[in-house]
C-alpha atoms as a PDB file:
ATOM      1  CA  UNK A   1       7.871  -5.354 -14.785  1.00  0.00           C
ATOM      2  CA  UNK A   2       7.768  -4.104 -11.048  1.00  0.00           C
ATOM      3  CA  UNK A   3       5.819  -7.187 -10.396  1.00  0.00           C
ATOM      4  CA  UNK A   4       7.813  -9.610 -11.992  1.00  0.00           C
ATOM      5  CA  UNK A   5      11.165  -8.516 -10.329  1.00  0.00           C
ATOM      6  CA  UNK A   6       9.108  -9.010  -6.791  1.00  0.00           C
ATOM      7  CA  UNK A   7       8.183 -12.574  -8.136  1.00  0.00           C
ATOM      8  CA  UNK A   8      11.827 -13.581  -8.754  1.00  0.00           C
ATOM      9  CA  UNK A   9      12.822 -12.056  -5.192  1.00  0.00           C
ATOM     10  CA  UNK A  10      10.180 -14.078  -3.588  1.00  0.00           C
ATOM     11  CA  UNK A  11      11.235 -16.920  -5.556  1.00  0.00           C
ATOM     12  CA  UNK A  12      14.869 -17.175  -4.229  1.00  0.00           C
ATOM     13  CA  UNK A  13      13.689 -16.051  -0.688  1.00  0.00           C
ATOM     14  CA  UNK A  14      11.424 -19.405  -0.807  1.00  0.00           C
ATOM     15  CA  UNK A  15      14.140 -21.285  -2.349  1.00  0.00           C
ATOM     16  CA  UNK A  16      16.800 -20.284  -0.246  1.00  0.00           C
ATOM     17  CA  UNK A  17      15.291 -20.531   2.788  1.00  0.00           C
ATOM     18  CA  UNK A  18      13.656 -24.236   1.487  1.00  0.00           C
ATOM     19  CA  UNK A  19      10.104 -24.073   2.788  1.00  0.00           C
ATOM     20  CA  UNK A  20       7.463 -25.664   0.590  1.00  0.00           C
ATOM     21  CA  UNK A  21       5.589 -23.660  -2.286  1.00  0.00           C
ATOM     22  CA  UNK A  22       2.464 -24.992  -0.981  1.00  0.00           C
ATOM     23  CA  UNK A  23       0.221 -24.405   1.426  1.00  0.00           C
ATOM     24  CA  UNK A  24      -3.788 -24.362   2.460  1.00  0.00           C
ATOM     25  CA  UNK A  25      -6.719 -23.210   0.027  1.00  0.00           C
ATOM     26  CA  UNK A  26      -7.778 -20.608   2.180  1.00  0.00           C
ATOM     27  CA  UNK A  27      -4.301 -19.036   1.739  1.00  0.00           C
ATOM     28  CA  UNK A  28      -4.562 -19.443  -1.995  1.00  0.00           C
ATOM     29  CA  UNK A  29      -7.911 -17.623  -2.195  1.00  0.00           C
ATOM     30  CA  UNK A  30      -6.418 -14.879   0.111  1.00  0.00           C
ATOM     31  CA  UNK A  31      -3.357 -14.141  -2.053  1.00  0.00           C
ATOM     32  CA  UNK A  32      -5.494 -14.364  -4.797  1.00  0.00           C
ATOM     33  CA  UNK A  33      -7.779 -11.472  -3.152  1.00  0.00           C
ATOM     34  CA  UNK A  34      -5.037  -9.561  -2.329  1.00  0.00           C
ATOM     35  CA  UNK A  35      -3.303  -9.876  -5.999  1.00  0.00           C
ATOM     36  CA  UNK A  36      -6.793  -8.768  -7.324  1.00  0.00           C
ATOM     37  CA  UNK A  37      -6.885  -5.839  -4.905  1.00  0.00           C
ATOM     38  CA  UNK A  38      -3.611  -4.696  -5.400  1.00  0.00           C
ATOM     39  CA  UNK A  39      -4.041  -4.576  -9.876  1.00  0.00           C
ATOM     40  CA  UNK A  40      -7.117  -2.526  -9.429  1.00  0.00           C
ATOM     41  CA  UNK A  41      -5.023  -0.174  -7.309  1.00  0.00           C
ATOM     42  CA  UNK A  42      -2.863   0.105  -9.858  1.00  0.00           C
ATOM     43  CA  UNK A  43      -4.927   0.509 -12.676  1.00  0.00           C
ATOM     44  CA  UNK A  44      -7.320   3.267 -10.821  1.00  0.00           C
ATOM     45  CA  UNK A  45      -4.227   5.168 -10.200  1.00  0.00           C
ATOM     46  CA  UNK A  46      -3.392   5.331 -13.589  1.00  0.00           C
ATOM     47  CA  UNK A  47      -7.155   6.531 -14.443  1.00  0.00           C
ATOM     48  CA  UNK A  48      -6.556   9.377 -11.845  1.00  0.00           C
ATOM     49  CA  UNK A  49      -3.436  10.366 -13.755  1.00  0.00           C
ATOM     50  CA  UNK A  50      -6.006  11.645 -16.756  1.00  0.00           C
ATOM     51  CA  UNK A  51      -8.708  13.230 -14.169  1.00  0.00           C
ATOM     52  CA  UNK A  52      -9.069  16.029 -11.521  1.00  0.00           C
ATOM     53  CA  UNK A  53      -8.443  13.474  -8.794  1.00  0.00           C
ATOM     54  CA  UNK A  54      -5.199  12.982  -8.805  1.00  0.00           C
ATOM     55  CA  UNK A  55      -4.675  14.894  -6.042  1.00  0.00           C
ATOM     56  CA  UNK A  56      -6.711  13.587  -3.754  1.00  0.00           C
ATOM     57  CA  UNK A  57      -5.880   9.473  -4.534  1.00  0.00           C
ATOM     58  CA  UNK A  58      -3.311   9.772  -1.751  1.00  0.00           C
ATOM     59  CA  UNK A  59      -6.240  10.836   0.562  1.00  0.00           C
ATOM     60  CA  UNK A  60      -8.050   8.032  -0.480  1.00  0.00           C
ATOM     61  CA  UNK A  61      -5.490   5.728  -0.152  1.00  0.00           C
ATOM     62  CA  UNK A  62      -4.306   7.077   2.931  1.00  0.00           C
ATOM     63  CA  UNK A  63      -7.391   6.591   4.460  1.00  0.00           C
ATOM     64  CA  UNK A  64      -8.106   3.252   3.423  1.00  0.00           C
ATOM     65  CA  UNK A  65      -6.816   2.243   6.830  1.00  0.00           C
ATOM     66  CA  UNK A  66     -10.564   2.679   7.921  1.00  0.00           C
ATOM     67  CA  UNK A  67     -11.064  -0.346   6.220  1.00  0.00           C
ATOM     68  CA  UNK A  68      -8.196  -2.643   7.752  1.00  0.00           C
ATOM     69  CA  UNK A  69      -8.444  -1.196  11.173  1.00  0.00           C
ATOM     70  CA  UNK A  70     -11.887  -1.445  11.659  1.00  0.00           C
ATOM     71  CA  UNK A  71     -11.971  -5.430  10.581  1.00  0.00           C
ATOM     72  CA  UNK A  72      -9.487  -5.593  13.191  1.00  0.00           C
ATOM     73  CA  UNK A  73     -12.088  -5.217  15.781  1.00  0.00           C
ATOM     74  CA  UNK A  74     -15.277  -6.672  13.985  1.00  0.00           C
ATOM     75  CA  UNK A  75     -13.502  -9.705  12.208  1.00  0.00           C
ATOM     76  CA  UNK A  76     -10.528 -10.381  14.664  1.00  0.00           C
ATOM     77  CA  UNK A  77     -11.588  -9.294  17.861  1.00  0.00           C
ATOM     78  CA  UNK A  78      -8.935  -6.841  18.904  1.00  0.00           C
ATOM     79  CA  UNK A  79      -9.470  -5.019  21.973  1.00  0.00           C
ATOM     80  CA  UNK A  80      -9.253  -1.216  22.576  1.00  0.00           C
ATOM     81  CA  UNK A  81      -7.089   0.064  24.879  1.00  0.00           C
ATOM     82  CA  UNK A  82      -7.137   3.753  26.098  1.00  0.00           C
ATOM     83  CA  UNK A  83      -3.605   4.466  24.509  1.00  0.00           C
ATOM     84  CA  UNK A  84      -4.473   2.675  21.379  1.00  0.00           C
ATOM     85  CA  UNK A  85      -7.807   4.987  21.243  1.00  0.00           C
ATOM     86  CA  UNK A  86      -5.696   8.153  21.804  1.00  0.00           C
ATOM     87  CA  UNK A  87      -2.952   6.492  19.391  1.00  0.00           C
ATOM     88  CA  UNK A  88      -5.792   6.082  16.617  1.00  0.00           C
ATOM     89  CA  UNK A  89      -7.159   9.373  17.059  1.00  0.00           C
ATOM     90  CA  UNK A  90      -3.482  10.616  16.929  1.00  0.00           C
ATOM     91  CA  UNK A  91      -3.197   9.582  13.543  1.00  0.00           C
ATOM     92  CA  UNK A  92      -6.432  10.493  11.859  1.00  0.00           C
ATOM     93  CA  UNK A  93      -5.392  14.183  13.016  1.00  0.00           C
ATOM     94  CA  UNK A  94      -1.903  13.266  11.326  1.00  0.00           C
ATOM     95  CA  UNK A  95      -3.142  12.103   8.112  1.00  0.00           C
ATOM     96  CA  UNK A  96      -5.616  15.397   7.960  1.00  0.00           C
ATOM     97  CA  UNK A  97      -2.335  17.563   8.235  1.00  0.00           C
ATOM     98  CA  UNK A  98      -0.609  15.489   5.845  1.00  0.00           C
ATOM     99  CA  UNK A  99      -2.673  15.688   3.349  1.00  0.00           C
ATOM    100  CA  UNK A 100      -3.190  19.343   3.529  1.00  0.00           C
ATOM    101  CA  UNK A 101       0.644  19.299   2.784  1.00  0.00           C
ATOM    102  CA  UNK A 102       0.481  17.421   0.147  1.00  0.00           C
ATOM    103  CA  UNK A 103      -3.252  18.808  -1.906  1.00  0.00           C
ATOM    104  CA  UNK A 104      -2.460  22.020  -1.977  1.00  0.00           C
ATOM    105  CA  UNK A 105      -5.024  22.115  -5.540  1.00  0.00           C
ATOM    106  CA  UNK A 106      -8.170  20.727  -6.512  1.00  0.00           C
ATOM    107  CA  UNK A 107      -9.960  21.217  -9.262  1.00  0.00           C
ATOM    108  CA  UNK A 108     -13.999  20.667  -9.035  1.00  0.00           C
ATOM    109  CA  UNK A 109     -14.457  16.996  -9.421  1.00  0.00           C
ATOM    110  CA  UNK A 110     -17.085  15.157 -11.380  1.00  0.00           C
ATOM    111  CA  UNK A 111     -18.857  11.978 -10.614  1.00  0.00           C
ATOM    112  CA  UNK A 112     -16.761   9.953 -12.147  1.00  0.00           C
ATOM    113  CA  UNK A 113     -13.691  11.146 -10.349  1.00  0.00           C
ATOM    114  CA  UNK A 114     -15.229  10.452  -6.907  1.00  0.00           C
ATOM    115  CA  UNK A 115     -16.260   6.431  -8.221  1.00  0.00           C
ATOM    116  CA  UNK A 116     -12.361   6.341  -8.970  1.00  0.00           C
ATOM    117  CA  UNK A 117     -11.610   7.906  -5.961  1.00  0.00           C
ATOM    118  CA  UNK A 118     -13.822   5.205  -4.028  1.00  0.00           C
ATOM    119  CA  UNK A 119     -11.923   2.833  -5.568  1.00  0.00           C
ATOM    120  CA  UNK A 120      -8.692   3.831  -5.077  1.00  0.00           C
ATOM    121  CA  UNK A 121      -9.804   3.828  -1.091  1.00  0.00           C
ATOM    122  CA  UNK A 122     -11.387  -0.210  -1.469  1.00  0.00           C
ATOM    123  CA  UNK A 123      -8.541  -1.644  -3.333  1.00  0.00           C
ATOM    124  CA  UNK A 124      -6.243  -0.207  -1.072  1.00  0.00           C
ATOM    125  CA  UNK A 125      -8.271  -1.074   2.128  1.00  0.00           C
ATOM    126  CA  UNK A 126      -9.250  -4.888   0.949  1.00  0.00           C
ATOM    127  CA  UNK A 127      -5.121  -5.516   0.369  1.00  0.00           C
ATOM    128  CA  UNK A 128      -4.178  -4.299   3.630  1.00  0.00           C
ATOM    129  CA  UNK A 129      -6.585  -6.719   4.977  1.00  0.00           C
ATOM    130  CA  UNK A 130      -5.757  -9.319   3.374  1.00  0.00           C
ATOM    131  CA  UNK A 131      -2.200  -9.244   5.213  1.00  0.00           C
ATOM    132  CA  UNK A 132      -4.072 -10.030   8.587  1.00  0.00           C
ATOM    133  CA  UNK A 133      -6.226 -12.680   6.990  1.00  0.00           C
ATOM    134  CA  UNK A 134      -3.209 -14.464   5.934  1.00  0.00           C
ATOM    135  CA  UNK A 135      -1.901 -14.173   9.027  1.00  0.00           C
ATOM    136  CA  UNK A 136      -4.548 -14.725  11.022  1.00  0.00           C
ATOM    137  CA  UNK A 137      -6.297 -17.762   8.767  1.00  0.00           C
ATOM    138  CA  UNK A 138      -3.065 -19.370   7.933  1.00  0.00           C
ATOM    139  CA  UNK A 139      -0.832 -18.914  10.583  1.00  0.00           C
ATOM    140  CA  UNK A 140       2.169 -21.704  10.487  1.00  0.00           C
ATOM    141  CA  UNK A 141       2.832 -20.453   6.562  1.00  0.00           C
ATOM    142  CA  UNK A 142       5.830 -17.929   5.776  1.00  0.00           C
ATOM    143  CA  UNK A 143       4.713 -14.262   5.044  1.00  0.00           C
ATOM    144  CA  UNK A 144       7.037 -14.509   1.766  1.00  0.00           C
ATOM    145  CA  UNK A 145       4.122 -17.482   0.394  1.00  0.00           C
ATOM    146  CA  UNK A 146       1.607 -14.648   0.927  1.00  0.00           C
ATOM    147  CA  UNK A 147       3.915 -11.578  -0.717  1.00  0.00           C
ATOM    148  CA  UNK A 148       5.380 -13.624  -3.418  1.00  0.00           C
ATOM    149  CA  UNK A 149       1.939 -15.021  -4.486  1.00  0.00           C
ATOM    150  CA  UNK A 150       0.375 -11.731  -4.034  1.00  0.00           C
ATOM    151  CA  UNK A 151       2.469 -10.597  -6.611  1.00  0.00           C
ATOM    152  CA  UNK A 152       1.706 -13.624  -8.750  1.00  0.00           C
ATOM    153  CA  UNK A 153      -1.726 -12.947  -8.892  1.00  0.00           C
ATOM    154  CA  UNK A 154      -1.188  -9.396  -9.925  1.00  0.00           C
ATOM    155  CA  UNK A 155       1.263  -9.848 -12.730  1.00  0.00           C
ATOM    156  CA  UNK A 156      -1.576 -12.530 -13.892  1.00  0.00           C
ATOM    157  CA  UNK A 157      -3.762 -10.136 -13.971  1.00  0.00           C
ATOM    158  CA  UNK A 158      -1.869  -7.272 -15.679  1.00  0.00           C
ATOM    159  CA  UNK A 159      -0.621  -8.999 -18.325  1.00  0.00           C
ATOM    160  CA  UNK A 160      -4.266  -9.906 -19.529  1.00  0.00           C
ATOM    161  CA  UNK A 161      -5.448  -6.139 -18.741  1.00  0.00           C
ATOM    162  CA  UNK A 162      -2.327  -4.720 -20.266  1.00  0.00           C
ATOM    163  CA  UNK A 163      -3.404  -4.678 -23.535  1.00  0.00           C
ATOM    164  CA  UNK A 164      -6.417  -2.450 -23.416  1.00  0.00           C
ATOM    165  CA  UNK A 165      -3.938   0.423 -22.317  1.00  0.00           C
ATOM    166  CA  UNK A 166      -2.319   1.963 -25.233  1.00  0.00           C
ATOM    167  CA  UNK A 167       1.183   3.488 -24.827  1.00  0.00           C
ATOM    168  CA  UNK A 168       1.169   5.909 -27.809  1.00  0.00           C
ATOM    169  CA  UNK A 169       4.297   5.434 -28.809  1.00  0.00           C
ATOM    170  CA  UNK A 170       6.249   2.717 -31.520  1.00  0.00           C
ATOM    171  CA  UNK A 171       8.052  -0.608 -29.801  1.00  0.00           C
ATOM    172  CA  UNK A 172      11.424   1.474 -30.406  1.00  0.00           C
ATOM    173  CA  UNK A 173      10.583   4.323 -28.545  1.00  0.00           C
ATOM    174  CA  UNK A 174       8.739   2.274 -25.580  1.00  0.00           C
ATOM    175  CA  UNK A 175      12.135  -0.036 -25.317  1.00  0.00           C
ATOM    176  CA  UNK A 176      14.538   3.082 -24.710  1.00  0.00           C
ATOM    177  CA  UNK A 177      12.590   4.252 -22.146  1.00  0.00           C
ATOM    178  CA  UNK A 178      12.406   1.144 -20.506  1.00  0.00           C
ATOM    179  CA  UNK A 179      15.850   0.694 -21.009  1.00  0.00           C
ATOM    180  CA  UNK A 180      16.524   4.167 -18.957  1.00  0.00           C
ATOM    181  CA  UNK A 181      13.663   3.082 -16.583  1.00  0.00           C
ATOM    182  CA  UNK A 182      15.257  -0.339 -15.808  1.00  0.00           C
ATOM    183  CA  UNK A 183      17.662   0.895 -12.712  1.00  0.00           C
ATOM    184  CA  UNK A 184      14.548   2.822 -10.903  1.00  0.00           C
ATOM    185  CA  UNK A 185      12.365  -0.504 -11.682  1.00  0.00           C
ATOM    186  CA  UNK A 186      14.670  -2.901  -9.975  1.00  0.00           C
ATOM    187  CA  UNK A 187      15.102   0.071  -7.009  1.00  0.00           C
ATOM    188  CA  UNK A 188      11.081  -0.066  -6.840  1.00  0.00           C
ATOM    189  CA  UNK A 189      10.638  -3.733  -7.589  1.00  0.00           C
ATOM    190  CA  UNK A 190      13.040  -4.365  -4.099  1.00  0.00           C
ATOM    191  CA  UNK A 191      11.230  -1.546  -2.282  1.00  0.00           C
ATOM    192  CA  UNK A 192       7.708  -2.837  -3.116  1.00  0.00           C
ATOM    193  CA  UNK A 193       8.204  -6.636  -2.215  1.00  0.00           C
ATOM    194  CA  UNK A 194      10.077  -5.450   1.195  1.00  0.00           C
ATOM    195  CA  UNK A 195       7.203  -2.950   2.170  1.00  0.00           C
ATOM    196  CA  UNK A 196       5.143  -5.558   1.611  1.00  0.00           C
ATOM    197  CA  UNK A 197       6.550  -8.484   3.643  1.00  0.00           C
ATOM    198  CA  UNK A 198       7.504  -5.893   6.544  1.00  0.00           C
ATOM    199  CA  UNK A 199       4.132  -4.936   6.700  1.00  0.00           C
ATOM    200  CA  UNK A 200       2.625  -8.312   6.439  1.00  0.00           C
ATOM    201  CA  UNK A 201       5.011  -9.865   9.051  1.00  0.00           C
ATOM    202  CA  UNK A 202       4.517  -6.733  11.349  1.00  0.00           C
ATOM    203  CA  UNK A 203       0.761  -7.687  12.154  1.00  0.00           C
ATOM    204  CA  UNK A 204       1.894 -10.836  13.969  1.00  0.00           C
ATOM    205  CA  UNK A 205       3.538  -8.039  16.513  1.00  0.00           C
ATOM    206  CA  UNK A 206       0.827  -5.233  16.331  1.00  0.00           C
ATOM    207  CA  UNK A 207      -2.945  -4.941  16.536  1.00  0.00           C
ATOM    208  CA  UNK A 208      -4.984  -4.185  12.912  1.00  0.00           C
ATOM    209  CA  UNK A 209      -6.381  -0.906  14.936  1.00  0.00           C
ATOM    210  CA  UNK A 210      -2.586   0.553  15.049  1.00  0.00           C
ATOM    211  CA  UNK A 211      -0.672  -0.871  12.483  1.00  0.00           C
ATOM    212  CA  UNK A 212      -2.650   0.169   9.079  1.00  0.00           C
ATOM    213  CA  UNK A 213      -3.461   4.172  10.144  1.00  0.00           C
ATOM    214  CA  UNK A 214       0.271   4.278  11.563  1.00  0.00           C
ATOM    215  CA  UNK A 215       1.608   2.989   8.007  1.00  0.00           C
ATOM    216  CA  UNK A 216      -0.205   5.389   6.353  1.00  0.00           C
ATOM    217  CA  UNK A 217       0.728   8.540   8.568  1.00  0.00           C
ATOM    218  CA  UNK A 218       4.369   7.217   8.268  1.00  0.00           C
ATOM    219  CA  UNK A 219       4.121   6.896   4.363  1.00  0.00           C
ATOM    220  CA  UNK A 220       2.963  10.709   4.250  1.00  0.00           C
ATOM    221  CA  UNK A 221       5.906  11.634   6.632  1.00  0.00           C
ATOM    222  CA  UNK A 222       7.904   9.893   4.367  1.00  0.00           C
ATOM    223  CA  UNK A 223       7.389  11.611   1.292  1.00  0.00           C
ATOM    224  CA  UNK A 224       7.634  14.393   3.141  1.00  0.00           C
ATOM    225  CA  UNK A 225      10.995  13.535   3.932  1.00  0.00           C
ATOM    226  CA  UNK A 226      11.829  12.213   0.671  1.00  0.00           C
ATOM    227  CA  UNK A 227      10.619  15.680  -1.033  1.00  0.00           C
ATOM    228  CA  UNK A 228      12.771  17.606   1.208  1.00  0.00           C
ATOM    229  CA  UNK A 229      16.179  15.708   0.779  1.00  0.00           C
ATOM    230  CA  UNK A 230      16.199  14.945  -3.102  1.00  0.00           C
ATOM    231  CA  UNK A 231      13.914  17.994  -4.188  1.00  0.00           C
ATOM    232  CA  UNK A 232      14.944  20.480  -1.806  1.00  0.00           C
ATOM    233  CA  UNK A 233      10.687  21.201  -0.635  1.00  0.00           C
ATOM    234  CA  UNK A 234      11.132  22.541   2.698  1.00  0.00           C
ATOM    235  CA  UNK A 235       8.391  21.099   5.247  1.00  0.00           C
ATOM    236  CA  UNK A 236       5.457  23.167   6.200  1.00  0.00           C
ATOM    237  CA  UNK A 237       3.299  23.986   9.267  1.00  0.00           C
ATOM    238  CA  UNK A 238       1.037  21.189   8.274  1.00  0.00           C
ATOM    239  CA  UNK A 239       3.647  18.987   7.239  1.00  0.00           C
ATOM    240  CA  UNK A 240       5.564  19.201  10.736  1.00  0.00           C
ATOM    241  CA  UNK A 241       2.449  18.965  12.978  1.00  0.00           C
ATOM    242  CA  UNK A 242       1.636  15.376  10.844  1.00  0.00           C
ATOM    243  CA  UNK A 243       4.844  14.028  11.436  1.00  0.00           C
ATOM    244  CA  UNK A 244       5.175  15.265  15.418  1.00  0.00           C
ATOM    245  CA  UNK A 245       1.852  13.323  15.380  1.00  0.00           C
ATOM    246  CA  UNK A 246       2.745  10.318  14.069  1.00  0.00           C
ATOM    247  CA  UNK A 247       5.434   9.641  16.243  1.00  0.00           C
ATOM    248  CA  UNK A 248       3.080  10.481  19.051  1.00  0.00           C
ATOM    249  CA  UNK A 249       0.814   7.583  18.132  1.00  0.00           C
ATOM    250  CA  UNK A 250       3.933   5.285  17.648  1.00  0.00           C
ATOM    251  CA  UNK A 251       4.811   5.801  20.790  1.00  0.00           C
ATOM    252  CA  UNK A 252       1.418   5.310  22.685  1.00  0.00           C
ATOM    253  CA  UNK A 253       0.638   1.923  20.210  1.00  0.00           C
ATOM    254  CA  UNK A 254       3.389   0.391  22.475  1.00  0.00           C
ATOM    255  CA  UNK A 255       1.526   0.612  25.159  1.00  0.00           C
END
């Protein structure tokens, strides 16, 4: 449902701003990556829910940066700068802090729960870089073909996968929650497609290297945030030195 409302925002964006729903092959096959990549993050993040490594699929998400930022160098030939070295290194040392916030348990894990966990950090990794490809391969196209087809590709995809996940629960009982759901749906549906055009649209202004391990360290400071205003969890040692970090390495990235 989160999908589709992103696919109707993307659909009046493209409308209303009248640019053509078409565009190259290569930018079909790279939405169609990055709708691929971003169902298996969803669906591994529901198979944490039922394992011991739920805690850590925020580390492995939040590291998946690795992935983006070094393509950034390999694939698209971004240069490193002494800032953007310190800026980089700035960040990993955020993220550790951050997440030592945030897993403050964790259970023994199995060998399963690391193959999810490696997973979760490749699905997350391949979508990021699939922003840059788009906007690197296809350059003249709108970032909104490449979010609102993202999103295409996904909902594709869930609706054929969606049946091999049982809700346990009658149509009834499964419609009234959705029902109470719907308001915190639409909230998330708007949140998700604007996170990811602004991110998508922000690697025409910043370098791979930066962009991907600052978005991360800025997520984590953000739920931080977020956990302190609407559930009252006051920020800890760890918690403050991440986010004094971060804005370190936003700082130097200008540079």
């Amino acid at each position: 449902m989160r999908n589709l409302i992103c696919i109707i925002i993307g659909v009046v964006i493209v409308s209303a701003s009248k640019m053509s729903f078409s565009m190259p092959a290569q930018g079909w096959w790279i939405c169609f990556a990055s709708g691929i990549s971003m169902s298996l993050n969803y669906i591994v993040w529901l198979l944490c829910l039922k394992t011991d490594a739920y805690m850590l699929a925020t580390t492995a998400s939040s590291s998946s940066f690795i992935i983006a930022a070094l393509s950034g160098v390999l694939i698209f030939g971004e240069k490193i700068s002494v800032f953007k070295a310190i800026a980089f290194a700035l960040i990993i040392l955020a993220v550790y802090f951050m997440v030592c916030y945030q897993t403050k348990t964790c259970c023994r894990l199995k060998l399963h729960d690391f193959v999810i966990l490696l997973l979760v950090f490749l699905s997350a990794g391949t979508n990021s870089l699939c922003q840059k490809l788009f906007t690197f391969c296809v350059p003249g196209y709108s970032v909104n073909l490449f979010t609102l087809y993202t999103f295409v590709f996904s909902c594709g995809i869930l609706l054929v996968i969606r049946p091999f996940f049982r809700c346990g629960e009658n149509a009834k009982m499964h419609a009234v929650k959705f029902a109470k759901l719907l308001p915190i749906i639409l909230y998330m549906g708007v949140a998700l497609y604007g996170a990811t055009f602004f991110l998508s649209e922000a690697t025409h202004h910043l370098d791979t290297l930066v962009i991907y391990p600052l978005n991360s360290a800025l997520t984590l400071v953000g739920g931080v945030v977020m956990a302190w205003i609407c559930f009252g969890e006051k920020p800890s040692r760890d918690s403050i030195i991440g986010t004094v970090l971060s804005l370190g390495a936003l700082i130097l990235s200008r540079f």
